[in-house]
Protein backbone atom coordinates (compact mmCIF):
# COMPACT_ATOMS: atom_id res chain seq x y z
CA UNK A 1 6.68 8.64 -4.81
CA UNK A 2 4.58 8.34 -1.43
CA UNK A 3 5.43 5.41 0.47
CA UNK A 4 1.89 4.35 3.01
CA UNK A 5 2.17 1.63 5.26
CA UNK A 6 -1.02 -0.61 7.39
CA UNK A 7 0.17 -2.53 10.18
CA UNK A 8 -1.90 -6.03 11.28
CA UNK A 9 -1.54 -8.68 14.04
CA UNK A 10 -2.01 -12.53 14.44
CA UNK A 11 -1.35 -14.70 16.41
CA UNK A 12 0.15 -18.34 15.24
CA UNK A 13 2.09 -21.39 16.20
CA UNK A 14 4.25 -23.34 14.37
CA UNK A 15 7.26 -25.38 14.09
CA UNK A 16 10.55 -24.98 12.44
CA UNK A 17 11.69 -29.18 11.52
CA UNK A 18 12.79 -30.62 8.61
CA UNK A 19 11.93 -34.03 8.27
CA UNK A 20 14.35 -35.18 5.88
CA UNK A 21 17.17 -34.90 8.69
CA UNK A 22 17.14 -36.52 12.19
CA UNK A 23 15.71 -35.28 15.33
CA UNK A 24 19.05 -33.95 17.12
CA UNK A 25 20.04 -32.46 13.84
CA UNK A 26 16.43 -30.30 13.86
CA UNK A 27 17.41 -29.55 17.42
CA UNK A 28 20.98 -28.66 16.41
CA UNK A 29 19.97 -26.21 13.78
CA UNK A 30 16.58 -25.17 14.93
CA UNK A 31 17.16 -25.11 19.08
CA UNK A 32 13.79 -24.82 20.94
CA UNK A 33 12.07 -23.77 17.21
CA UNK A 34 11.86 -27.56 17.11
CA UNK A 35 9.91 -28.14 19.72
CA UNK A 36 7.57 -31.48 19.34
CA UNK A 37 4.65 -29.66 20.35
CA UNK A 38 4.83 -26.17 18.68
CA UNK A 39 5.37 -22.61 20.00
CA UNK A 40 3.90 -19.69 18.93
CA UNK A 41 4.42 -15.81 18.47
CA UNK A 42 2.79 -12.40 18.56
CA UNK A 43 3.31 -11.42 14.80
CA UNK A 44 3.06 -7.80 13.67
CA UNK A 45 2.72 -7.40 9.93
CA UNK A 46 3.48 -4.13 8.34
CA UNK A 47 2.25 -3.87 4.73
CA UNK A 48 4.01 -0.85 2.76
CA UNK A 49 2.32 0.61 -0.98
CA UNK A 50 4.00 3.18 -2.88
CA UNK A 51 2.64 5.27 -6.02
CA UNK A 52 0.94 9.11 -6.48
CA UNK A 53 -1.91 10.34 -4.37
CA UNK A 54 -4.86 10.12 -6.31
CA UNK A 55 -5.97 13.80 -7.04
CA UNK A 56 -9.79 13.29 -6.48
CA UNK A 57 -8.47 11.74 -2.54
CA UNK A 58 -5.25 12.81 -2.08
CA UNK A 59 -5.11 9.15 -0.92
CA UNK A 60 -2.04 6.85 -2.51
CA UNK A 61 -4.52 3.76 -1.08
CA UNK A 62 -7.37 3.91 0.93
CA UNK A 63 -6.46 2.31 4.39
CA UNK A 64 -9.88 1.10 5.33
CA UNK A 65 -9.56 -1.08 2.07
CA UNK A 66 -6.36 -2.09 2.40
CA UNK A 67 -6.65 -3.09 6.23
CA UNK A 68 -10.02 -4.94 5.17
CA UNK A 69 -7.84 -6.76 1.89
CA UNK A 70 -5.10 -7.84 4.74
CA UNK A 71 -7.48 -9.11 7.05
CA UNK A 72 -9.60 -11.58 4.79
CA UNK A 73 -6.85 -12.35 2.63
CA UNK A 74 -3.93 -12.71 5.13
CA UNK A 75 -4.99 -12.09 8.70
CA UNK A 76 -8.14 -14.47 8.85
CA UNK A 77 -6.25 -17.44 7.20
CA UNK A 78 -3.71 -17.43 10.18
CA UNK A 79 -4.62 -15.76 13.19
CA UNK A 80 -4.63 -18.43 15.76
CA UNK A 81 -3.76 -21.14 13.58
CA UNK A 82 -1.08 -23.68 13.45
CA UNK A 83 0.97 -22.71 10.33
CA UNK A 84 2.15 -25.92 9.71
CA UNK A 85 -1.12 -27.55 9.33
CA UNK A 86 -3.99 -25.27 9.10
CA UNK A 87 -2.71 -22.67 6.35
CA UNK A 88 -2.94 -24.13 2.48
CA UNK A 89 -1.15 -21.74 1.46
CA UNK A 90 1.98 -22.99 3.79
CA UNK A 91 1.42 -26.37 2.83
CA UNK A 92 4.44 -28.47 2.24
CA UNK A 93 6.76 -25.42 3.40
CA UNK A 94 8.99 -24.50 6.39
CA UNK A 95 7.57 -22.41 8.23
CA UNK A 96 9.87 -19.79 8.69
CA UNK A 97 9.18 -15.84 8.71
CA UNK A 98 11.06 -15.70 5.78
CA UNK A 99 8.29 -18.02 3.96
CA UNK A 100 5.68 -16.53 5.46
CA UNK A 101 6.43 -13.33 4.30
CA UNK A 102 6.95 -14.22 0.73
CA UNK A 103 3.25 -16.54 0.89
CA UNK A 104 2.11 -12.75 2.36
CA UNK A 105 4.19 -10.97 -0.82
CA UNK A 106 2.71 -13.15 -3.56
CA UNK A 107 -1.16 -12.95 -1.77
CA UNK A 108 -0.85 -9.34 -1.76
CA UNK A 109 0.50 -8.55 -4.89
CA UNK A 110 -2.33 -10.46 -6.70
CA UNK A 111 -4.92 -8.91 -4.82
CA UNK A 112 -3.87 -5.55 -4.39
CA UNK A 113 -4.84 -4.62 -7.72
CA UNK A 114 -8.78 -4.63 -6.86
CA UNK A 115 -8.24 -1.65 -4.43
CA UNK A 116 -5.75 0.92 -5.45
CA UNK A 117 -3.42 1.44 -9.02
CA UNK A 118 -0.66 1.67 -5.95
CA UNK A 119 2.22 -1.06 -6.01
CA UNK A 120 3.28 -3.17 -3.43
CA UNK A 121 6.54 -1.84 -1.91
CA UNK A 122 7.39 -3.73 1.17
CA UNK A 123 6.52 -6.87 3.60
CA UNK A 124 8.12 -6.25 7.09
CA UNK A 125 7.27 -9.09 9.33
CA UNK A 126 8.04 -9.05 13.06
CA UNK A 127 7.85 -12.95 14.65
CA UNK A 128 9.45 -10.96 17.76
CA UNK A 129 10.14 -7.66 18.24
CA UNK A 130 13.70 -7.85 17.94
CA UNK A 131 13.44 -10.47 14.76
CA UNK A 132 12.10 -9.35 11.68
CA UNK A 133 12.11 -10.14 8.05
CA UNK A 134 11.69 -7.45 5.19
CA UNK A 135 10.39 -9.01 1.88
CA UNK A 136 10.58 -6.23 -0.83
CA UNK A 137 9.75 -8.80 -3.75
CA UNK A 138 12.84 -9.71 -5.40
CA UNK A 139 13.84 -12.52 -6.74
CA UNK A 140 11.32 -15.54 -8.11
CA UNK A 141 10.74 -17.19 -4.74
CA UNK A 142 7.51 -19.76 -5.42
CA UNK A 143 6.23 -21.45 -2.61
């Protein structure tokens, strides 16, 4: 099994606040996360396929196609946007790396298929670069 990774970056505010609890208890649990007017991060998204290298290519995916597949299917629909409110797909979520890479997960996983007979292996999502979240599709998280 060869394991092939394409890295990505956006850009994206947004706001960690549940509304069912009050405002000092967001602040409590979510510090300056909460803040009323948003804060944003430099995300690096690293998108990891595993399978055979196709014998005709010696290629396990094509990384042209799979950087062009992460940029209109992922990329475009966030960078520079408020994740909060201008991503559908984040719609009535918190919008925590650990969502966001699952949304990424399930986007990927249906649309991978088009380009390469290749599985999806692994999500790694840095919101800094000393916090991270690695998403390697387990469980039945549905956002």
């Amino acid at each position: 099994m060869i394991y092939i990774s394409r890295q990505e970056h956006f850009n994206a505010a947004h706001k960690l606040y549940n509304p069912k609890w009050s405002e000092e208890r967001n602040r409590e649990v979510f510090g300056p996360c909460a803040n009323t007017n948003w804060h944003g991060h430099n995300y690096e998204l690293i998108v990891t396929v595993k399978g055979q290298p196709d014998p005709e290519t010696g290629f396990v995916v094509d990384l042209k196609a799979l950087s062009t597949l992460i940029k209109h299917h992922i990329v475009d629909q966030v960078d520079h946007k408020n994740l909060n409110l201008d991503v559908p797909f984040m719609a009535g979520q918190m919008a925590s790396t650990e969502n966001l890479a699952i949304a990424f997960w399930q986007i990927l996983a249906r649309e991978l298929p088009a380009i390469t007979h290749a599985q999806l292996h692994c999500i790694k999502l840095y919101e800094t670069p000393r916090n991270f979240v690695e998403y390697y599709g387990e469980g039945s998280y549905e956002l």
